[in-house]
Protein backbone atom coordinates (compact mmCIF):
# COMPACT_ATOMS: atom_id res chain seq x y z
CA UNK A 1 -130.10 -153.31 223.31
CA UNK A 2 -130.59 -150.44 221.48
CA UNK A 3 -133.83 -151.26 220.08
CA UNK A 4 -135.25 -152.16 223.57
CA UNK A 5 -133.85 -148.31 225.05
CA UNK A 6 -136.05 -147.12 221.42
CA UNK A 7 -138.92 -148.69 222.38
CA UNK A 8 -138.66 -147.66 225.72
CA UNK A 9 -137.90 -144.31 225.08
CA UNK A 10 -140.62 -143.67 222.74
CA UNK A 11 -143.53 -145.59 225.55
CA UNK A 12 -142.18 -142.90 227.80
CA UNK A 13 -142.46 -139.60 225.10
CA UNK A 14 -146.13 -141.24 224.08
CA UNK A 15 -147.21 -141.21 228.12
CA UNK A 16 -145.51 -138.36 229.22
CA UNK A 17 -145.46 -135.72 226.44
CA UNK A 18 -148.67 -136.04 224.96
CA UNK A 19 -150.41 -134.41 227.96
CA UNK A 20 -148.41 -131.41 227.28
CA UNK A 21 -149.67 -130.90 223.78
CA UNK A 22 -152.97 -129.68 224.89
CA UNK A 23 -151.14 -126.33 225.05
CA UNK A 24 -150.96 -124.83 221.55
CA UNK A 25 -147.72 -125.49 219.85
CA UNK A 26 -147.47 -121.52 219.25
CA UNK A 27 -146.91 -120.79 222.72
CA UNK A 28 -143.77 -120.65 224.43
CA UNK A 29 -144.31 -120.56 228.35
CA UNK A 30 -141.95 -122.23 230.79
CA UNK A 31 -142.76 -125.33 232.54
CA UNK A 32 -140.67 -125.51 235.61
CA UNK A 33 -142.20 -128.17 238.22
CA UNK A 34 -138.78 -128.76 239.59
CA UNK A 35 -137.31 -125.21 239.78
CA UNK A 36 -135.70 -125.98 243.44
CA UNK A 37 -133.76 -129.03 242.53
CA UNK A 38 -132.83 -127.63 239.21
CA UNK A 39 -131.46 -124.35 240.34
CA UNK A 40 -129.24 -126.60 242.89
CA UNK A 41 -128.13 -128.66 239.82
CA UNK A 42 -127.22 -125.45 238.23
CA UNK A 43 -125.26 -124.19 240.63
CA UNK A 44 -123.55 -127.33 240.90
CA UNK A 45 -122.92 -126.95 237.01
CA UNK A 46 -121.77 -123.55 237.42
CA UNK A 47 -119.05 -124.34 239.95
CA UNK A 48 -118.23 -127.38 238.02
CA UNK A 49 -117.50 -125.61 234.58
CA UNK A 50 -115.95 -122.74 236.93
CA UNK A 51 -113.37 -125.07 238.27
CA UNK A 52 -112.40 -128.00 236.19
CA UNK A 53 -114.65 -127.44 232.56
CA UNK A 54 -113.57 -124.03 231.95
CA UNK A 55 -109.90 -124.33 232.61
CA UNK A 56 -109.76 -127.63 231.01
CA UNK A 57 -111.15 -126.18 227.44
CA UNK A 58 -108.99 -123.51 227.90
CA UNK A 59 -106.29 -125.63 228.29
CA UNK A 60 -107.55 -127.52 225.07
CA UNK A 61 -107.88 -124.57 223.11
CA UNK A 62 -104.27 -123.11 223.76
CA UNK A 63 -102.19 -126.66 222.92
CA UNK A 64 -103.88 -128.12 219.95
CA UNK A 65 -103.54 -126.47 216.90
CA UNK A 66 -107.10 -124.47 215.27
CA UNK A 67 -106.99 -126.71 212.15
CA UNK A 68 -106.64 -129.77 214.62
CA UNK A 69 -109.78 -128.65 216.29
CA UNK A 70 -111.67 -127.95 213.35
CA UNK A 71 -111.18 -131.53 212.46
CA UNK A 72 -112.37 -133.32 215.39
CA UNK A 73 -115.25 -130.72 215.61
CA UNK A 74 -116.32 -131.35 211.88
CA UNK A 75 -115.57 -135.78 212.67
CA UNK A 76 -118.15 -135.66 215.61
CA UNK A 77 -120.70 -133.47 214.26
CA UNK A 78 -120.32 -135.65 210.54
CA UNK A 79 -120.64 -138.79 212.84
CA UNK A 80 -124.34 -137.57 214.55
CA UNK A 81 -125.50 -135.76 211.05
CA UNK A 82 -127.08 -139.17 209.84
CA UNK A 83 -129.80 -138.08 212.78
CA UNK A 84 -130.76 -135.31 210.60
CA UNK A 85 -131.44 -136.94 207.72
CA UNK A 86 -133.96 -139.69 209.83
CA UNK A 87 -135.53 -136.39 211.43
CA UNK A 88 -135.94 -134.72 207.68
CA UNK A 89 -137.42 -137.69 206.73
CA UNK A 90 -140.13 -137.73 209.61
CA UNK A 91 -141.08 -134.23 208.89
CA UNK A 92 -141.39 -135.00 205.51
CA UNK A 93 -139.12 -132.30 204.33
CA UNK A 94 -138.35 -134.43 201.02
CA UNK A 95 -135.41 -131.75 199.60
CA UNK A 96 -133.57 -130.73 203.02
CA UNK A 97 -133.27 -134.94 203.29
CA UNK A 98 -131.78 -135.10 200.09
CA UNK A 99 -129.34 -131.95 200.32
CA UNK A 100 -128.57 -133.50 203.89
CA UNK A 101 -127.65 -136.77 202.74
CA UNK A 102 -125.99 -135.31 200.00
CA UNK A 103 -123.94 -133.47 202.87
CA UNK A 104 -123.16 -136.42 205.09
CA UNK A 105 -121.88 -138.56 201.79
CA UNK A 106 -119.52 -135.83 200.23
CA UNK A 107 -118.01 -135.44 204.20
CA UNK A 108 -117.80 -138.78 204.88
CA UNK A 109 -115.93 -139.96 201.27
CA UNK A 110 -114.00 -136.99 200.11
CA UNK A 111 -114.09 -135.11 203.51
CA UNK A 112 -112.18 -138.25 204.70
CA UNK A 113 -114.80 -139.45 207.40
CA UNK A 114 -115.81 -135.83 208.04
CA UNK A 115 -112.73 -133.87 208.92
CA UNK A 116 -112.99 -131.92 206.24
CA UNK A 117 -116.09 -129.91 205.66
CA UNK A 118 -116.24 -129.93 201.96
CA UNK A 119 -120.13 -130.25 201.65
CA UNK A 120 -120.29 -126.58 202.25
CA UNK A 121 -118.00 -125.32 200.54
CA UNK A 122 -120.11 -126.81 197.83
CA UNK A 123 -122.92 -125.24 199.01
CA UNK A 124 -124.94 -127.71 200.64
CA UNK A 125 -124.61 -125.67 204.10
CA UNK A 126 -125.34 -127.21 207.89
CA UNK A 127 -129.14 -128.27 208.99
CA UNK A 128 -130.15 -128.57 212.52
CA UNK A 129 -133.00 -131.36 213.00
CA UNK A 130 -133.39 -133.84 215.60
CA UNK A 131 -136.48 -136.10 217.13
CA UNK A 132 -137.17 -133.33 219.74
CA UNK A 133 -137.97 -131.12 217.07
CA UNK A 134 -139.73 -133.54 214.91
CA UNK A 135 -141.73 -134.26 217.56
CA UNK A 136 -142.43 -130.56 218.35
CA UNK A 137 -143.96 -130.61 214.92
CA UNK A 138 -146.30 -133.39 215.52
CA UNK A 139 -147.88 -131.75 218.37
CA UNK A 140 -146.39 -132.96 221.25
CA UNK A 141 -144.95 -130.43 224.17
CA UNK A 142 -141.44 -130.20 225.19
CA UNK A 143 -142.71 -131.25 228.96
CA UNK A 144 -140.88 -129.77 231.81
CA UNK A 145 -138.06 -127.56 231.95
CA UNK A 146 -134.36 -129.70 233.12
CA UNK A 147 -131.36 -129.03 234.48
CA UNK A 148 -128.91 -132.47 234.39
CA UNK A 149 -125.21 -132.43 235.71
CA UNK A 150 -122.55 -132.69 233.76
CA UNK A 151 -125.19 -131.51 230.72
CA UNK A 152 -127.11 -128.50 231.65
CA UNK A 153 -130.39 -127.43 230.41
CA UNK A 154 -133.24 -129.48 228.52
CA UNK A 155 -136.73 -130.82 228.34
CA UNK A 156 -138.05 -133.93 228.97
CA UNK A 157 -138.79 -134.26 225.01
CA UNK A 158 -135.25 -132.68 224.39
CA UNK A 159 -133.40 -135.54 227.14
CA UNK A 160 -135.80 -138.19 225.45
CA UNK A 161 -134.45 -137.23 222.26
CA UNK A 162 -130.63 -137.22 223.18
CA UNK A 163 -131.23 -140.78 224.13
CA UNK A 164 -132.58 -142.19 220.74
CA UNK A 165 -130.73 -139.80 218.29
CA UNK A 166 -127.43 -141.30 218.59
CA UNK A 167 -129.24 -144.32 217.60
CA UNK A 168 -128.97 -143.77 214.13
CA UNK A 169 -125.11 -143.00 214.18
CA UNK A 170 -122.35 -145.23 212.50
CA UNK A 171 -120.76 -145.21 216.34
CA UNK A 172 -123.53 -146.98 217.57
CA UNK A 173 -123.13 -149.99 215.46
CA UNK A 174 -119.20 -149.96 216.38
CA UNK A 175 -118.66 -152.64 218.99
CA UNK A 176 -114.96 -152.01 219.48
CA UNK A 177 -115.16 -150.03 222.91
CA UNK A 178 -111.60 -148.35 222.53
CA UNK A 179 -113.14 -146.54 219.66
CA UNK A 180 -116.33 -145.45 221.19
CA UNK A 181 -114.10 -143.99 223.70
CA UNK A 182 -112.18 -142.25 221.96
CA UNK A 183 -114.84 -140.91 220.01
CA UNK A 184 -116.40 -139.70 223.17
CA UNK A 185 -113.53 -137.99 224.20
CA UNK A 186 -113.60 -135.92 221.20
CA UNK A 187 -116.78 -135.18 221.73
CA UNK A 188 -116.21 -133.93 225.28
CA UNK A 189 -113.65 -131.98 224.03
CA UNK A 190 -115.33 -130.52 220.99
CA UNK A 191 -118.16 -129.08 223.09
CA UNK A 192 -116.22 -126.69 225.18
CA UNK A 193 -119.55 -125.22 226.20
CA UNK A 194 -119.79 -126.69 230.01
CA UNK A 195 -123.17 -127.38 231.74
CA UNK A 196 -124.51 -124.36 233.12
CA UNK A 197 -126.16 -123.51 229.84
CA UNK A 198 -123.76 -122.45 227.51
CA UNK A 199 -123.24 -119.06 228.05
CA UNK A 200 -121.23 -117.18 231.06
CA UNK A 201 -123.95 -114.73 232.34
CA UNK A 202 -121.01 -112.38 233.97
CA UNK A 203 -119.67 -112.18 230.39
CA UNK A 204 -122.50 -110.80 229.01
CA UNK A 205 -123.45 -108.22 232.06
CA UNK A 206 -126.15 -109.95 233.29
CA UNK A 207 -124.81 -110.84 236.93
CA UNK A 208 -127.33 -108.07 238.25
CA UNK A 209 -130.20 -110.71 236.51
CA UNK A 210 -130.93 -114.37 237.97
CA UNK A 211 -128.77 -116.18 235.93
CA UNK A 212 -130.99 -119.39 235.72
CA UNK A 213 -134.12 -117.27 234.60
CA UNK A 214 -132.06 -116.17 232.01
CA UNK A 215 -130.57 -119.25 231.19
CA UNK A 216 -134.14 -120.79 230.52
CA UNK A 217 -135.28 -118.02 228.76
CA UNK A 218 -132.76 -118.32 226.55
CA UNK A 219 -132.61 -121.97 225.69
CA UNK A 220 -136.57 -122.14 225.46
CA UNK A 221 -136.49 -119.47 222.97
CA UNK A 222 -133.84 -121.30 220.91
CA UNK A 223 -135.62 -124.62 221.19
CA UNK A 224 -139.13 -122.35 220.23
CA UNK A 225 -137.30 -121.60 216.83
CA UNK A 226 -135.85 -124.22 216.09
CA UNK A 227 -139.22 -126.74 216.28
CA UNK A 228 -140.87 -123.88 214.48
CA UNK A 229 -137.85 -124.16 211.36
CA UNK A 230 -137.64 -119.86 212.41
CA UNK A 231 -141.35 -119.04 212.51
CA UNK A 232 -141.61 -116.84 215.84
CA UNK A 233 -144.34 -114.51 216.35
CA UNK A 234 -143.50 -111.85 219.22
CA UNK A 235 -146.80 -112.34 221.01
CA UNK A 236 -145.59 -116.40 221.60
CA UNK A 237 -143.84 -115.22 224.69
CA UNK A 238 -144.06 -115.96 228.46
CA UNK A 239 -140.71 -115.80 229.66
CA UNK A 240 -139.20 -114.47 232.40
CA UNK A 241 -137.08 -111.71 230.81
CA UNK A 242 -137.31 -109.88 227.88
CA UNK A 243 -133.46 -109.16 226.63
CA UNK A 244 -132.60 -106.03 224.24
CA UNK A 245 -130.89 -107.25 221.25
CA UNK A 246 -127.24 -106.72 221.57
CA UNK A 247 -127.09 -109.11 224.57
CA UNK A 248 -129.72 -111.43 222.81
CA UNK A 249 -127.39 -111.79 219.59
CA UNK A 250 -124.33 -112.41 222.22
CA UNK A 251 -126.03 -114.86 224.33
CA UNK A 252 -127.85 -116.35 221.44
CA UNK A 253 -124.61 -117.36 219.39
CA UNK A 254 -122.76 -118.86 222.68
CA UNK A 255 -126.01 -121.26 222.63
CA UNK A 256 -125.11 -122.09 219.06
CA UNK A 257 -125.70 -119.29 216.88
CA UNK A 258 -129.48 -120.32 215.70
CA UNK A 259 -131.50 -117.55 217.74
CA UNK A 260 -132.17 -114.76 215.14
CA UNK A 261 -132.16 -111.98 217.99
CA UNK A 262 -134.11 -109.19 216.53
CA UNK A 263 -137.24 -111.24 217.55
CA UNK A 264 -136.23 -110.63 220.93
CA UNK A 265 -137.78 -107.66 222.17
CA UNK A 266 -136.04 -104.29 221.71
CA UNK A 267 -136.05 -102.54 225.18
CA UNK A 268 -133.92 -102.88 228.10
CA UNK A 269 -133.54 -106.32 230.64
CA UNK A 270 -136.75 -106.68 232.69
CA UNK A 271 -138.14 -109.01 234.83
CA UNK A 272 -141.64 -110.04 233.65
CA UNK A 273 -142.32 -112.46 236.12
């Protein structure tokens, strides 16, 4: 099954992405063919996370111990890491494959299946590849700009990837369904950062902005750097705000931390569209 949803997957990214890398892979503009229905989806998202996502991880957050969190967040990222290593391998990054592995068999022995981060303690730190990026570097365009329920914001290259990643997990070899279920549960739990985008706009005094422009400013940008391993030049940009850096490095590290935020320009929030 899964190889037939692989080959699938990648028919689809060959026909449908590689008319998007005509546009140089240096240049971040948004591709929004489907802003109407995905600014309904997002508000959907929004009052979902508003009323049962938010409340929920709260909920999660208060009654289980830190150190018990920790350990189911360090389990379901060691579980997806071996995608990493495949991605490393396709970009031909020989030593971040090898430091990765390294990482992902330290966790998974002495870290006792991953709940224990030991690897960097040791100094082999965290690495952030998957097949939307590697595919980023071979040329091909991130297609247009998502919004699915229950997820939140993506690109067709980003969704395609999300759908053969987990292929190369230990879970998806596991046939016993009470375990993938639990596992997923974890995972539900562990990513406490609901579907509208990742970030609460209000929280970061942006309710005077259009919260989806900013949303997909934001998430394109980090995407941009992250298929680019941190190589951003300023004149890349074609977004629809610019965002001053304080609220940048805020917004940036509830989308994961990985936008460095004094490439952002330096003046106040403005529309540019």
């Amino acid at each position: 099954m899964f190889r037939q949803t692989l080959a699938i997957a990648v028919v689809l990214a060959a026909n449908l992405l590689t008319g998007c890398a005509s546009q140089k892979s240096a240049t971040l503009k948004p591709v929004d063919p489907f802003e109407r229905l995905n600014r309904r989806v997002y508000a959907f998202n929004a009052a979902f996370d508003r009323r049962l996502a938010t409340p929920a991880s709260r909920t999660y957050r208060n009654v289980t111990p830190a150190f018990v969190r920790t350990g189911i967040s360090n389990f379901v990222d060691n579980l997806s890491y071996p995608a990493v290593i495949v991605n490393d391998a396709l970009q031909g990054k020989g030593v971040p494959a090898m430091r990765d592995t390294g990482r992902f068999v330290i966790n998974s022995t002495v870290g006792v299946v991953g709940f224990f981060d030991l690897a960097t303690r040791w100094g082999l730190e965290e690495n952030s590849e998957d097949l939307s990026q590697t595919l980023g570097r071979w040329g091909v365009g991130s297609g247009p700009y998502l919004i699915l329920p229950f997820s939140g914001p993506t690109t067709l290259r980003d969704g395609l990837a999300k759908i053969i990643d987990p292929g190369t997990s230990p879970l998806a070899y596991v046939e016993n369904s009470a375990v993938s279920s639990g596992v997923s549960v974890m995972r539900l739990a562990n990513s406490g950062s609901g579907s509208s985008g990742g970030f609460d706009t209000e929280s970061m005094a942006l309710s005077a902005y259009d919260p989806y422009l900013v949303t997909r400013s934001l998430y394109l940008q980090r995407r941009f750097y992250l298929v680019h391993d941190g190589f951003m030049p300023e004149d890349t940009f074609e977004l629809d705000y610019t965002i001053d850096a304080q609220t940048f490095r805020q917004a940036s590290i509830e989308l994961g931390g990985e936008v460095p935020f004094e490439l952002a320009p330096l003046e106040e929030v403005s529309e540019i569209r």
